[in-house]
Structure formats: C-alpha cells, structure tokens
Protein backbone atom coordinates (compact mmCIF):
# COMPACT_ATOMS: atom_id res chain seq x y z
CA UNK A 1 -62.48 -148.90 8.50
CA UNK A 2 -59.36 -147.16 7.14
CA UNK A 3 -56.84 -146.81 9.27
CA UNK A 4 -56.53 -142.58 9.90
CA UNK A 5 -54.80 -140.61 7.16
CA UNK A 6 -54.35 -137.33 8.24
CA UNK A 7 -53.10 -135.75 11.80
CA UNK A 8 -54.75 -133.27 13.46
CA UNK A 9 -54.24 -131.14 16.22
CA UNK A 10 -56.18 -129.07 18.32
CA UNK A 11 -55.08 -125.93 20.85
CA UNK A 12 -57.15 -125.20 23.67
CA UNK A 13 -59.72 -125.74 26.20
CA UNK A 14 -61.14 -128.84 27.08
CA UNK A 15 -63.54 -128.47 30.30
CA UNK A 16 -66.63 -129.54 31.78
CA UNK A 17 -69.92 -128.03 30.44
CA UNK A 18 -72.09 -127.99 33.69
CA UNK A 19 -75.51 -128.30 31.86
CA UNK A 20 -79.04 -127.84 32.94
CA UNK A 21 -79.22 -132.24 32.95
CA UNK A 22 -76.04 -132.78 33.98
CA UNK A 23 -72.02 -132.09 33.07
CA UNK A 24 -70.76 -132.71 29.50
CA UNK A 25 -67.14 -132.92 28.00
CA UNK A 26 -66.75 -129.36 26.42
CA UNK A 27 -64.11 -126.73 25.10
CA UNK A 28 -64.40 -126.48 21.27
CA UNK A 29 -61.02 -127.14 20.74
CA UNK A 30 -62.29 -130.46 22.81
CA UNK A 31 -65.04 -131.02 20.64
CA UNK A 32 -63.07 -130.19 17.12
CA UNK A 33 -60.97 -132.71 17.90
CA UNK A 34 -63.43 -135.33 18.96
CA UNK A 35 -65.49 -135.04 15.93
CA UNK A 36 -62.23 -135.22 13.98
CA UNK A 37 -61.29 -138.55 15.47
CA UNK A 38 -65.16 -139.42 14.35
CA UNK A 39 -64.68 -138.53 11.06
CA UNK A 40 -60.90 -140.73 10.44
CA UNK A 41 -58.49 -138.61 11.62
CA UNK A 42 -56.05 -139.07 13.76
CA UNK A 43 -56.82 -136.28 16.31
CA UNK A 44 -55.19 -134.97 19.40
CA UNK A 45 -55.57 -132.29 21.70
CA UNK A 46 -53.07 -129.84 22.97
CA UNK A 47 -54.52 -129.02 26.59
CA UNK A 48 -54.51 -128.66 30.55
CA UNK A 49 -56.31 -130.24 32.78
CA UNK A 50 -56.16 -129.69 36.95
CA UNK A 51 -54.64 -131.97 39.57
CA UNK A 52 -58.12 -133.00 40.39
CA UNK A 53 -61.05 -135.50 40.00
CA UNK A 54 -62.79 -133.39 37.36
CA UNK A 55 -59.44 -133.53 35.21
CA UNK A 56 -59.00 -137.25 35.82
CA UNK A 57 -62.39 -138.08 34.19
CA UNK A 58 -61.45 -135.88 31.62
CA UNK A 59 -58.56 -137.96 31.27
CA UNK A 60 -60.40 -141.32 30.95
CA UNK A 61 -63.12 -139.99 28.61
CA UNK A 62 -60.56 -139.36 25.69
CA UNK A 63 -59.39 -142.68 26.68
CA UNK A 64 -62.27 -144.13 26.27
CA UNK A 65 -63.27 -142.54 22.76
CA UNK A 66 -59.77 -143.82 21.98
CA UNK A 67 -58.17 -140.43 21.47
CA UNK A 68 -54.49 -139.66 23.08
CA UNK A 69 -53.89 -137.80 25.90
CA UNK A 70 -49.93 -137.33 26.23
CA UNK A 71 -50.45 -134.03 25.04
CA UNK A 72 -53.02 -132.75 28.14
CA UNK A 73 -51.16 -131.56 30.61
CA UNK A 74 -51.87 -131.53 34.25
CA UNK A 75 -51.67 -128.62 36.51
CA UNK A 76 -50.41 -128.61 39.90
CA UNK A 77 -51.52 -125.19 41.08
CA UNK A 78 -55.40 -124.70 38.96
CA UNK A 79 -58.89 -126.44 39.08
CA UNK A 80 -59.76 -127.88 35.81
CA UNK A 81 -61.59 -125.85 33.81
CA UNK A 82 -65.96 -125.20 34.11
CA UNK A 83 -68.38 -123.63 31.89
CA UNK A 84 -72.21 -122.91 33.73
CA UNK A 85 -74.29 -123.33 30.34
CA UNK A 86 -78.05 -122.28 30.09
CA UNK A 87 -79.57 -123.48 26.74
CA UNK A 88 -81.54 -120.39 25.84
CA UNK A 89 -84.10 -119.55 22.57
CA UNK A 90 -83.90 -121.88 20.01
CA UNK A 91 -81.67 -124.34 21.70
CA UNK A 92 -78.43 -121.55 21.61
CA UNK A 93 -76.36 -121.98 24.85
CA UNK A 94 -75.63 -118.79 27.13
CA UNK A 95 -72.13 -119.58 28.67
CA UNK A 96 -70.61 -118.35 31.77
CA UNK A 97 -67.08 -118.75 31.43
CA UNK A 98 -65.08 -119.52 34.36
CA UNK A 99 -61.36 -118.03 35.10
CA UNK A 100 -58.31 -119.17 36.09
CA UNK A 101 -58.30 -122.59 35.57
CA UNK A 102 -56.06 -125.08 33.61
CA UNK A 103 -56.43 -124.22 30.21
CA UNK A 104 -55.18 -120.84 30.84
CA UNK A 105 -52.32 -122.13 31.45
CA UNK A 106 -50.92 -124.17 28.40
CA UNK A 107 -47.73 -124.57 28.02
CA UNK A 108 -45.27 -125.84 24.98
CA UNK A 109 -43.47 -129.25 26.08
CA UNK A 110 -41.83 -132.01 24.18
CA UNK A 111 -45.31 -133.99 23.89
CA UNK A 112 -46.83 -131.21 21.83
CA UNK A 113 -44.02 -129.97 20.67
CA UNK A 114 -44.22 -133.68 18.69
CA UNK A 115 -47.74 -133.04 17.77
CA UNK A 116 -47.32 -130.34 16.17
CA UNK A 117 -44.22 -130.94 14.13
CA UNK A 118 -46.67 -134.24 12.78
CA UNK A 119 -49.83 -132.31 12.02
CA UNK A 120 -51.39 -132.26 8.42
CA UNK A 121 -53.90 -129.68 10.21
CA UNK A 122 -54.05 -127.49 13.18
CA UNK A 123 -57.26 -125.92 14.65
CA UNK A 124 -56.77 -122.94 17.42
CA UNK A 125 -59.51 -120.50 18.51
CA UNK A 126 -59.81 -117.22 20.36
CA UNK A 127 -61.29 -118.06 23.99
CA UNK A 128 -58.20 -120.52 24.91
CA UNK A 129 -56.52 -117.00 24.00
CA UNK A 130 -57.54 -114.41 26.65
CA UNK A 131 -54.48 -114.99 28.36
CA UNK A 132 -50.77 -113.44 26.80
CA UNK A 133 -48.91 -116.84 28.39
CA UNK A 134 -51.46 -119.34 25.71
CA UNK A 135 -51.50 -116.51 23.02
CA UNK A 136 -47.70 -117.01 23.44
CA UNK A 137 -47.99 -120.72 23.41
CA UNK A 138 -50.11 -121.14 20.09
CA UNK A 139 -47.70 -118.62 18.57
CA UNK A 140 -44.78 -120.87 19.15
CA UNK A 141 -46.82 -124.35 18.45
CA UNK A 142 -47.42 -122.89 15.13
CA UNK A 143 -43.90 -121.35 14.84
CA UNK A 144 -42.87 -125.07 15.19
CA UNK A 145 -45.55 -126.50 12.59
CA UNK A 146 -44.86 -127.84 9.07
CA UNK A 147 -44.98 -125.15 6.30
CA UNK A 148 -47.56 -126.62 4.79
CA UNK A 149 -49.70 -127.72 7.40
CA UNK A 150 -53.04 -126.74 7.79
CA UNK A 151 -53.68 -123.89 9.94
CA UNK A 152 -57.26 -123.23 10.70
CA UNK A 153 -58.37 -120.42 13.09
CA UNK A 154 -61.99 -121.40 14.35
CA UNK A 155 -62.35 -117.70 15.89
CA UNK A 156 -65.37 -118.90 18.75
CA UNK A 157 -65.95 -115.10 20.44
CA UNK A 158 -67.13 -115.61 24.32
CA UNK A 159 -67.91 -112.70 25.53
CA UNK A 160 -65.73 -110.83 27.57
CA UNK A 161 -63.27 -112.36 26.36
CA UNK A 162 -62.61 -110.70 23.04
CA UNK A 163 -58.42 -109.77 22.55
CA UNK A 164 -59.05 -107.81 19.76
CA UNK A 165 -55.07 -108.03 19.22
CA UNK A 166 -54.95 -112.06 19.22
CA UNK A 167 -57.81 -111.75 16.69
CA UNK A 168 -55.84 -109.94 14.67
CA UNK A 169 -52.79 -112.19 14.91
CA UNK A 170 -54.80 -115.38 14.64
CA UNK A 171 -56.38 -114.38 11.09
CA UNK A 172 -52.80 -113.42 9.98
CA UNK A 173 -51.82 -116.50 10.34
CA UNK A 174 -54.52 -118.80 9.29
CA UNK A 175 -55.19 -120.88 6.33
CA UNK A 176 -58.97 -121.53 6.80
CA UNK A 177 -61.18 -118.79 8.95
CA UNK A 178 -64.39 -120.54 10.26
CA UNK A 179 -66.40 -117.73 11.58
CA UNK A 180 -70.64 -117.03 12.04
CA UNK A 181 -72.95 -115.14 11.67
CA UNK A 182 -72.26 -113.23 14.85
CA UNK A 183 -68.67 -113.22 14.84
CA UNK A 184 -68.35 -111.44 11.29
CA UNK A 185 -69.65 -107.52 12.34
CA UNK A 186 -66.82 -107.91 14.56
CA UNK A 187 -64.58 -108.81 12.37
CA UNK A 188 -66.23 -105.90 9.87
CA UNK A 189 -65.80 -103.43 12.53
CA UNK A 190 -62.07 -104.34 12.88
CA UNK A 191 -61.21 -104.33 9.91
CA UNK A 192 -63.30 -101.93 7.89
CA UNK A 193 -65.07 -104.57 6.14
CA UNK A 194 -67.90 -103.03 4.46
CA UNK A 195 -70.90 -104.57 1.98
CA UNK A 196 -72.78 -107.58 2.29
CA UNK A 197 -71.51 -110.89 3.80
CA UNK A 198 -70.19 -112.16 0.47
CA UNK A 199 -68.19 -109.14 0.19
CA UNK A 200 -66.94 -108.55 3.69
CA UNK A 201 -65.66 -112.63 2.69
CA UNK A 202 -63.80 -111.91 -0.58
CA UNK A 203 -62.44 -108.54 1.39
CA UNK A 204 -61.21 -111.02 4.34
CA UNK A 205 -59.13 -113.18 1.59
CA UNK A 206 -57.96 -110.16 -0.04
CA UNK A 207 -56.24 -108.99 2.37
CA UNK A 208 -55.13 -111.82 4.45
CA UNK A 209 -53.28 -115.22 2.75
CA UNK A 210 -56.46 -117.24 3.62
CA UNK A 211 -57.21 -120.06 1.31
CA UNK A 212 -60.65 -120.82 2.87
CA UNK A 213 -63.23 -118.56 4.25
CA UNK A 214 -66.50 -120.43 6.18
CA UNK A 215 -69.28 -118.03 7.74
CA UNK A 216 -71.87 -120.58 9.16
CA UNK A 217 -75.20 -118.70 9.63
CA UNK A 218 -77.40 -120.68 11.46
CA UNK A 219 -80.85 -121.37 9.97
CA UNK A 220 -79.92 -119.72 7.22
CA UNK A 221 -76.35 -122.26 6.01
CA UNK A 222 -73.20 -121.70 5.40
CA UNK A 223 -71.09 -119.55 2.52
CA UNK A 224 -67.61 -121.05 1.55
CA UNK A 225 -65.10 -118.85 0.07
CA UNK A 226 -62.23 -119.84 -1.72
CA UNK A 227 -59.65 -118.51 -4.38
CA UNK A 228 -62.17 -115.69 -5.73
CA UNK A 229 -65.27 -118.88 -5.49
CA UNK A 230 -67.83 -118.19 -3.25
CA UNK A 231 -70.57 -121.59 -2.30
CA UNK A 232 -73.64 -120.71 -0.58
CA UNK A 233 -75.58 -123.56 1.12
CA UNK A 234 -78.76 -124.49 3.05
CA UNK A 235 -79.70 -126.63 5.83
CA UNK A 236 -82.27 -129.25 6.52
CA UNK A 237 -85.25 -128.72 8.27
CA UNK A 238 -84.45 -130.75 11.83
CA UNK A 239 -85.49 -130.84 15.40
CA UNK A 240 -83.35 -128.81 17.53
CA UNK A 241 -82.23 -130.24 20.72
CA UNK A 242 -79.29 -127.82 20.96
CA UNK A 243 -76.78 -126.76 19.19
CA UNK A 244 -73.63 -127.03 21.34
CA UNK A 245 -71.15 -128.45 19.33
CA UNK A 246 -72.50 -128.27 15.86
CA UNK A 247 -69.99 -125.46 14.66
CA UNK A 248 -67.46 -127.23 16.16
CA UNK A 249 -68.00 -130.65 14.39
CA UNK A 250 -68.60 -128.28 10.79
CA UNK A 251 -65.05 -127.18 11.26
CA UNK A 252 -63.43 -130.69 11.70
CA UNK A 253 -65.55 -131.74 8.47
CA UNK A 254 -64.45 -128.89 6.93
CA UNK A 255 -60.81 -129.59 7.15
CA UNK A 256 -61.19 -132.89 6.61
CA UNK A 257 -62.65 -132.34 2.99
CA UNK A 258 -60.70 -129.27 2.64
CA UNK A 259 -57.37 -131.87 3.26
CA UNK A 260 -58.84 -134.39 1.23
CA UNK A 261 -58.87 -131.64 -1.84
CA UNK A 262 -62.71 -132.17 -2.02
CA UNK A 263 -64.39 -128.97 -3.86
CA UNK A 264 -66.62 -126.30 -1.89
CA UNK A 265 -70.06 -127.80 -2.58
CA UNK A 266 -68.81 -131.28 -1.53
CA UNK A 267 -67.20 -130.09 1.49
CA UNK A 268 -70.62 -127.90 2.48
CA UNK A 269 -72.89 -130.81 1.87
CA UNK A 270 -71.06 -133.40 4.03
CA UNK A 271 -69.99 -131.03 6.56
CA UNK A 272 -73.85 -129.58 7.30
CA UNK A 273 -75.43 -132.87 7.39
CA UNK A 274 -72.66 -133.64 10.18
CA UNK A 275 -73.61 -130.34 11.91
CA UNK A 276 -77.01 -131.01 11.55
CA UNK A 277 -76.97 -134.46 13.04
CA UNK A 278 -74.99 -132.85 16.11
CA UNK A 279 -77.88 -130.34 16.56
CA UNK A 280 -80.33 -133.26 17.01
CA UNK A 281 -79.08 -135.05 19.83
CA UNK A 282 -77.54 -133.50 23.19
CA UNK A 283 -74.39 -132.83 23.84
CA UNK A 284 -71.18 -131.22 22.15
CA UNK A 285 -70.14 -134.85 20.62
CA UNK A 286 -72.89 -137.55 20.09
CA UNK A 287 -71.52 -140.50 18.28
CA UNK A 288 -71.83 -139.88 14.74
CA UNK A 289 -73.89 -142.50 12.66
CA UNK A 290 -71.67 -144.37 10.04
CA UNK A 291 -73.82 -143.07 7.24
CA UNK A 292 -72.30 -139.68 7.76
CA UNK A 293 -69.01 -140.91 8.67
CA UNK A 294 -68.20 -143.11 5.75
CA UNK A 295 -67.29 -139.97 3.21
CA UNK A 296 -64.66 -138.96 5.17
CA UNK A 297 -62.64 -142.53 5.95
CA UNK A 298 -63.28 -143.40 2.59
CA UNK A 299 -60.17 -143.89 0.30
C-alpha cells in the first residue's frame, strides 16, 4: 500500500450507537473519518469523549484501526456521548439522540488547532452543531484552515436538532454539500428552492460558492453536481442489512475522488459501490474489502 496522500479531518461526534445486538462505534463525523482512513487517507477526528469507561474504549478502538487520537479530547465534567438506535423499515435506523454529553462540548486547542492548519479536506455536519459553543468551534477550526482546503459540509439532519441558522452558515461556507433525499425539502423550504431535484441542485450552486453538490437518494442513487454538470447514478441491487453508515462512507469516497481530481461519473461509481458494500454488512464501518479500496490508494 501507498503510504496516505491526503489529510483529512473530521468535526464532531463520535459516540456509542447502542444497537438492538449490541453497541457500535458511531457519530458520522466518526464514521467519515474511519472510512477515510479505509480508503488511504490520512484521517483524524476532531472530538470529545467523557472521563469514563465508555470514552476509554472509544479511545482504544481508533487505536486499534490505527487512526490518531491527540485530537479527542476528554471531558472532565460530561458522559461520553450515546445514541439508542432502532433499525426500522428497510434497514433505516430511528435514532434517539442523547444530550449533554461530550461532543457538545468541543473545544479548539493546540492539537486541532494543528489538524486543521494540515488538512487537504475537512468534513463538519449539522448534529455536532446544536450547540452555539461547537457552532463556534467549527467556525474558528475553519477560520484557521488552509485557503484551499477542502471544506465539505455533510449536513446529517437529526431531528430536533435542526439550527436552521448553522445550516445556513455551514452551506456558506462549504466547498462540497453532501445532502439526501430527505434533507433537500428542507433545504428547498429555506431557501426558496423551487423545481425538480436537478434544479433545486444547480439553484444551490448558484447561489452559494459550492464546487460540488451530492444528493444521495437511496434506492434510487445519487446526482452529482458540479460547475453547471449534473451526473445521475444508480445503485446495485444488494441485500440490506442496514444502512448505518453508508452515507457516511459515500462522503469520504467522495472527497477522496473529488481531491484526487477524478471526474463525476468516476467519483459516483467508486463511491456507491463503497456505500453499497457498507449497507451489506452491520455496522457504521465494516472493514472494506481491498477490491474497493485499491482505486483510492492507487497512485
């Protein structure tokens, strides 16, 4: 294997998914960066953790997928963070989001501070969000980024917690909006978006300085618009087992082939067979065969 070629950061929660067989490393900020670690990159996580046992093995699992961990912080005074998930219809998970834990609680220090200053890429979403004291924090990380990094604004609505405001912010300042096929009437109700998908797209790059649009869809594939281009494409037929995770590891392929300068319908095809894969075996972050990994660590 290559040694990685590109860093790549990710802001937000990392927590326990308390599944219906068992607990499973979770936060798609968590998973993002994971699955870009899978895929070459050299990925970290900007986090928080608790003072507490479930923190620690949260601690020793990055460890042990060899991914750093200077940049998770540990909190003195919250629990590390929980999600109750019920895998509902057609393997989609039903979240209860728990409050007051770590992750709200991010904070900028020199460790990420460092991160950030390095990054090729950044990924941030809206959950970690729901909170002014991290909506503060990712606006100074990205303050402190690279002009010319990457920043990629995986939006990831959990209900209630929808800051219509950091929304707003958050597209502003991305490079790549990764949204689906739920997310975008909320986004069309915001901003007035009108039309059929592939117009409410080209109306989203209009008027914001995105240079990549992606609206997965589900059953249905993905559209990819970029600079006026817009790449529709479908999805193989596969056997469910959920699909926690999927749209997470679609956005690190995404900016992997998007930072690799690959065109739309290479970057579609690799990142939905990636996606794909994920939605066949359990879990947020199954190891990923080296079949779909080679395209991206290739030189």
């Amino acid at each position: 294997m290559n040694p990685p070629e590109f860093k790549i950061v990710g802001i937000g929660e990392v927590l326990w998914d308390l599944l219906p067989a068992g607990k499973q490393l979770g936060g798609a900020p968590a998973n993002f960066v994971c699955h870009a670690r899978a895929l070459g990159a050299d990925a970290r996580l900007i986090s928080r953790v608790g003072d507490d046992a479930p923190g620690r093995e949260i601690i020793e699992s990055f460890r042990a997928r060899g991914l750093p961990t200077e940049t998770i912080g540990i909190d003195p005074k919250t629990p590390t963070g929980t999600v109750s998930v019920e895998v509902g219809a057609g393997g989609q998970p039903v979240y209860t989001i728990h409050e007051n834990v770590a992750w709200d609680r991010i904070a900028v220090d020199d460790a990420a501070l460092a991160a950030i200053r390095d990054a090729d890429a950044i990924c941030f979403g809206s959950l970690a969000q729901r909170t002014s004291f991290v909506q503060q924090t990712i606006a100074d990380l990205l303050a402190a980024a690279k002009p010319d990094a990457l920043r990629i604004f995986d939006i990831n609505l959990r209900a209630p917690f929808i800051n219509r405001d950091a929304i707003a912010h958050s597209v502003a300042a991305a490079d790549i909006l990764k949204l689906n096929e739920e997310e975008l009437p909320v986004l069309a109700e915001m901003f007035q978006l009108t039309g059929s998908p592939a117009r409410q797209l080209a109306a989203l790059a209009a008027r914001f300085p995105i240079q990549l649009i992606v609206l997965t869809r589900g059953s249905e594939g993905s559209m990819l618009f970029a600079q006026g281009d817009l790449y529709e494409h479908g999805v193989p037929r596969v056997q469910v087992r959920d699909t926690i995770g999927a749209g997470d590891s679609f956005t690190a392929a995404v900016t992997i082939g998007f930072l690799r300068q690959w065109p739309l319908e290479k970057i579609a095809h690799h990142a939905t067979a990636v996606a794909a894969y994920v939605c066949t075996r359990p879990g947020a972050t199954p190891p990923l065969p080296d079949a779909l990994r080679q395209p991206f660590i290739e030189t």
